[in-house]
Protein backbone atom coordinates (compact mmCIF):
# COMPACT_ATOMS: atom_id res chain seq x y z
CA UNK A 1 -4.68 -0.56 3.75
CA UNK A 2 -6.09 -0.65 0.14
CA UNK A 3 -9.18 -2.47 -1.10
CA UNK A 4 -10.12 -3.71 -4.09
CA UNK A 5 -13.63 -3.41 -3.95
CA UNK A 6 -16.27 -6.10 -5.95
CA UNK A 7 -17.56 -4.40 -8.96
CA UNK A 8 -14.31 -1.86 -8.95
CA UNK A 9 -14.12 1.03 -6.27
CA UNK A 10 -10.45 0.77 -4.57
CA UNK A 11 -10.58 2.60 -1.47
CA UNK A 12 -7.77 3.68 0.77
CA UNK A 13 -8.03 4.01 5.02
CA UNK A 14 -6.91 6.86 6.76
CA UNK A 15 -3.62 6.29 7.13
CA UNK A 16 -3.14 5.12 3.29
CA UNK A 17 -4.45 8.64 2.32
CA UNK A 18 -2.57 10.49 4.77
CA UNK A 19 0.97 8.63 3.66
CA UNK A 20 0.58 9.59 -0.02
CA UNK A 21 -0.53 13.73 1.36
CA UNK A 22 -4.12 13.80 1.26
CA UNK A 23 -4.53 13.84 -2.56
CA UNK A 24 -7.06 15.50 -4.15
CA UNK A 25 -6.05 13.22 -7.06
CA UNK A 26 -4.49 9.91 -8.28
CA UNK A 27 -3.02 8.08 -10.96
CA UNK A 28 -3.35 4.92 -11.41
CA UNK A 29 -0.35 2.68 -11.97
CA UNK A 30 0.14 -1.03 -12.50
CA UNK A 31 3.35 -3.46 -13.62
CA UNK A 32 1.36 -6.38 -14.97
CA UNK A 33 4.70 -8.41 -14.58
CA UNK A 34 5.10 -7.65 -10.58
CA UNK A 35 1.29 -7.49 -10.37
CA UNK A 36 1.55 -4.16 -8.42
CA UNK A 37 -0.95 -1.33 -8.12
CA UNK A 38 0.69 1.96 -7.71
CA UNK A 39 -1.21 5.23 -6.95
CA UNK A 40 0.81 8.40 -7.20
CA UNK A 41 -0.53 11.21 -5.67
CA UNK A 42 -1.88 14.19 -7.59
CA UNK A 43 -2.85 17.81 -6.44
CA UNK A 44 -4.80 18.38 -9.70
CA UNK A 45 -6.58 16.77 -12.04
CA UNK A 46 -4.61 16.00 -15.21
CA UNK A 47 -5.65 13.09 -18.27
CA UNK A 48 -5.91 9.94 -16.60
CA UNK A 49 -6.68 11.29 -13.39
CA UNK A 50 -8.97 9.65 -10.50
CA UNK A 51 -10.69 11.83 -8.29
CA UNK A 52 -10.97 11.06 -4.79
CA UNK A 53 -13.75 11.07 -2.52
CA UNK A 54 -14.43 10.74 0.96
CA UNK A 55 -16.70 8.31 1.96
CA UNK A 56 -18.69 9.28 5.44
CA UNK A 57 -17.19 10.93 8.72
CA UNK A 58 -13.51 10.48 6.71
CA UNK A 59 -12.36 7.35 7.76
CA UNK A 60 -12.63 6.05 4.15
CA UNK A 61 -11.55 7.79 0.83
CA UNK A 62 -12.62 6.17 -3.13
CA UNK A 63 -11.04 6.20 -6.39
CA UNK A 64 -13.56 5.15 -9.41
CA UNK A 65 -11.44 2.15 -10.24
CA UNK A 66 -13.59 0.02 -12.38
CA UNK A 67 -12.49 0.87 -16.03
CA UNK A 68 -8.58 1.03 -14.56
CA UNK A 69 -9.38 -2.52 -12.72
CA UNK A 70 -11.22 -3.96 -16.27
CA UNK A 71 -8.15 -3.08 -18.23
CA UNK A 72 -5.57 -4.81 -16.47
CA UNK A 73 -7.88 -7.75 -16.08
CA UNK A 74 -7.03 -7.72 -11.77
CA UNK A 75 -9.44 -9.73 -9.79
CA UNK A 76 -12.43 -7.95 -8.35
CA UNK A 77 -14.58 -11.28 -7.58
CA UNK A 78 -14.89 -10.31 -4.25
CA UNK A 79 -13.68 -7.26 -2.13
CA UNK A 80 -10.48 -7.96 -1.03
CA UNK A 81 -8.04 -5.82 1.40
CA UNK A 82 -4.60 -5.52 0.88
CA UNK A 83 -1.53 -3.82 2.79
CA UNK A 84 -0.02 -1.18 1.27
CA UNK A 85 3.66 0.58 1.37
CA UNK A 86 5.07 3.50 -0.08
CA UNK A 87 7.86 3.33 -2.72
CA UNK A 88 9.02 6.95 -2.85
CA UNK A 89 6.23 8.87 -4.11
CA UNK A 90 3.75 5.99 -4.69
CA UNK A 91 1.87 3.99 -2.35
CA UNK A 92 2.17 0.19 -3.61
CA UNK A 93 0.01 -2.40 -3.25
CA UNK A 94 1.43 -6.33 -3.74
CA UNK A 95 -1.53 -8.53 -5.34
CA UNK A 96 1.02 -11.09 -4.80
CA UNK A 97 0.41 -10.93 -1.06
CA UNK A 98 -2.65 -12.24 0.39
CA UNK A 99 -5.18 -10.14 1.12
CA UNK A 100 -8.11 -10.35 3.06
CA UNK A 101 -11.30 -11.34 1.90
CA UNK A 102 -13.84 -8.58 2.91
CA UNK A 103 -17.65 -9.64 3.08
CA UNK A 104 -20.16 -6.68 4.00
CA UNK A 105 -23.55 -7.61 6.91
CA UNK A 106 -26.20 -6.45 4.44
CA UNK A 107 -28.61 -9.51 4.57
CA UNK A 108 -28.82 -9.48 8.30
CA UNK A 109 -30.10 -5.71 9.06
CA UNK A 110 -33.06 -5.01 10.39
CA UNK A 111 -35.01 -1.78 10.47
CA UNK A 112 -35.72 -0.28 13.31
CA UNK A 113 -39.53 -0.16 14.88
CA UNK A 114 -41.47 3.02 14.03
């Protein structure tokens, strides 16, 4: 699974990063007339390169996405999650397809008592 985050960030799930071979980095890929979103997996950094992170235990992994997301003028309104297939040696993501709206719990948190 991919997700276009609001605001930019695109991460990937586990098995997303696993299928492309635990890159270290990306590049970012997009066919504005099949409205795909390619990421090809990198071992180093090279122009036009997108590190990625992991996010917490390692469950979750980010690519910076904003600028890459503002060029191609793809929607970002909201977070959305999308599922993703390999096409030889890039992991593909349809915006086509529908994807799933994802809205975060932040409002309704509560801190603990002291």
């Amino acid at each position: 699974m991919v997700t276009i985050q609001r605001k930019g960030p695109i991460s990937l799930n586990k098995i997303a990063f696993h299928a492309m071979g635990e890159p270290s980095f990306v590049e970012l890929l997009y066919d504005p007339d099949e409205r795909i979103v390619g990421f090809r997996s990198l071992k180093e950094r090279r122009p036009h390169a997108y590190p990625v992170r992991v996010q917490g235990k390692g469950s979750t992994f980010l690519i910076s996405g904003h600028a890459f997301v503002k060029l191609y003028g793809i929607p970002n309104e909201v977070s959305t999650r999308y599922v993703a297939e390999m096409f030889g040696d890039v992991l593909g993501v349809d915006l086509k397809q529908r994807g799933t709206v994802v809205r975060g719990n932040r409002t309704g948190r509560k801190k603990a008592a002291p």
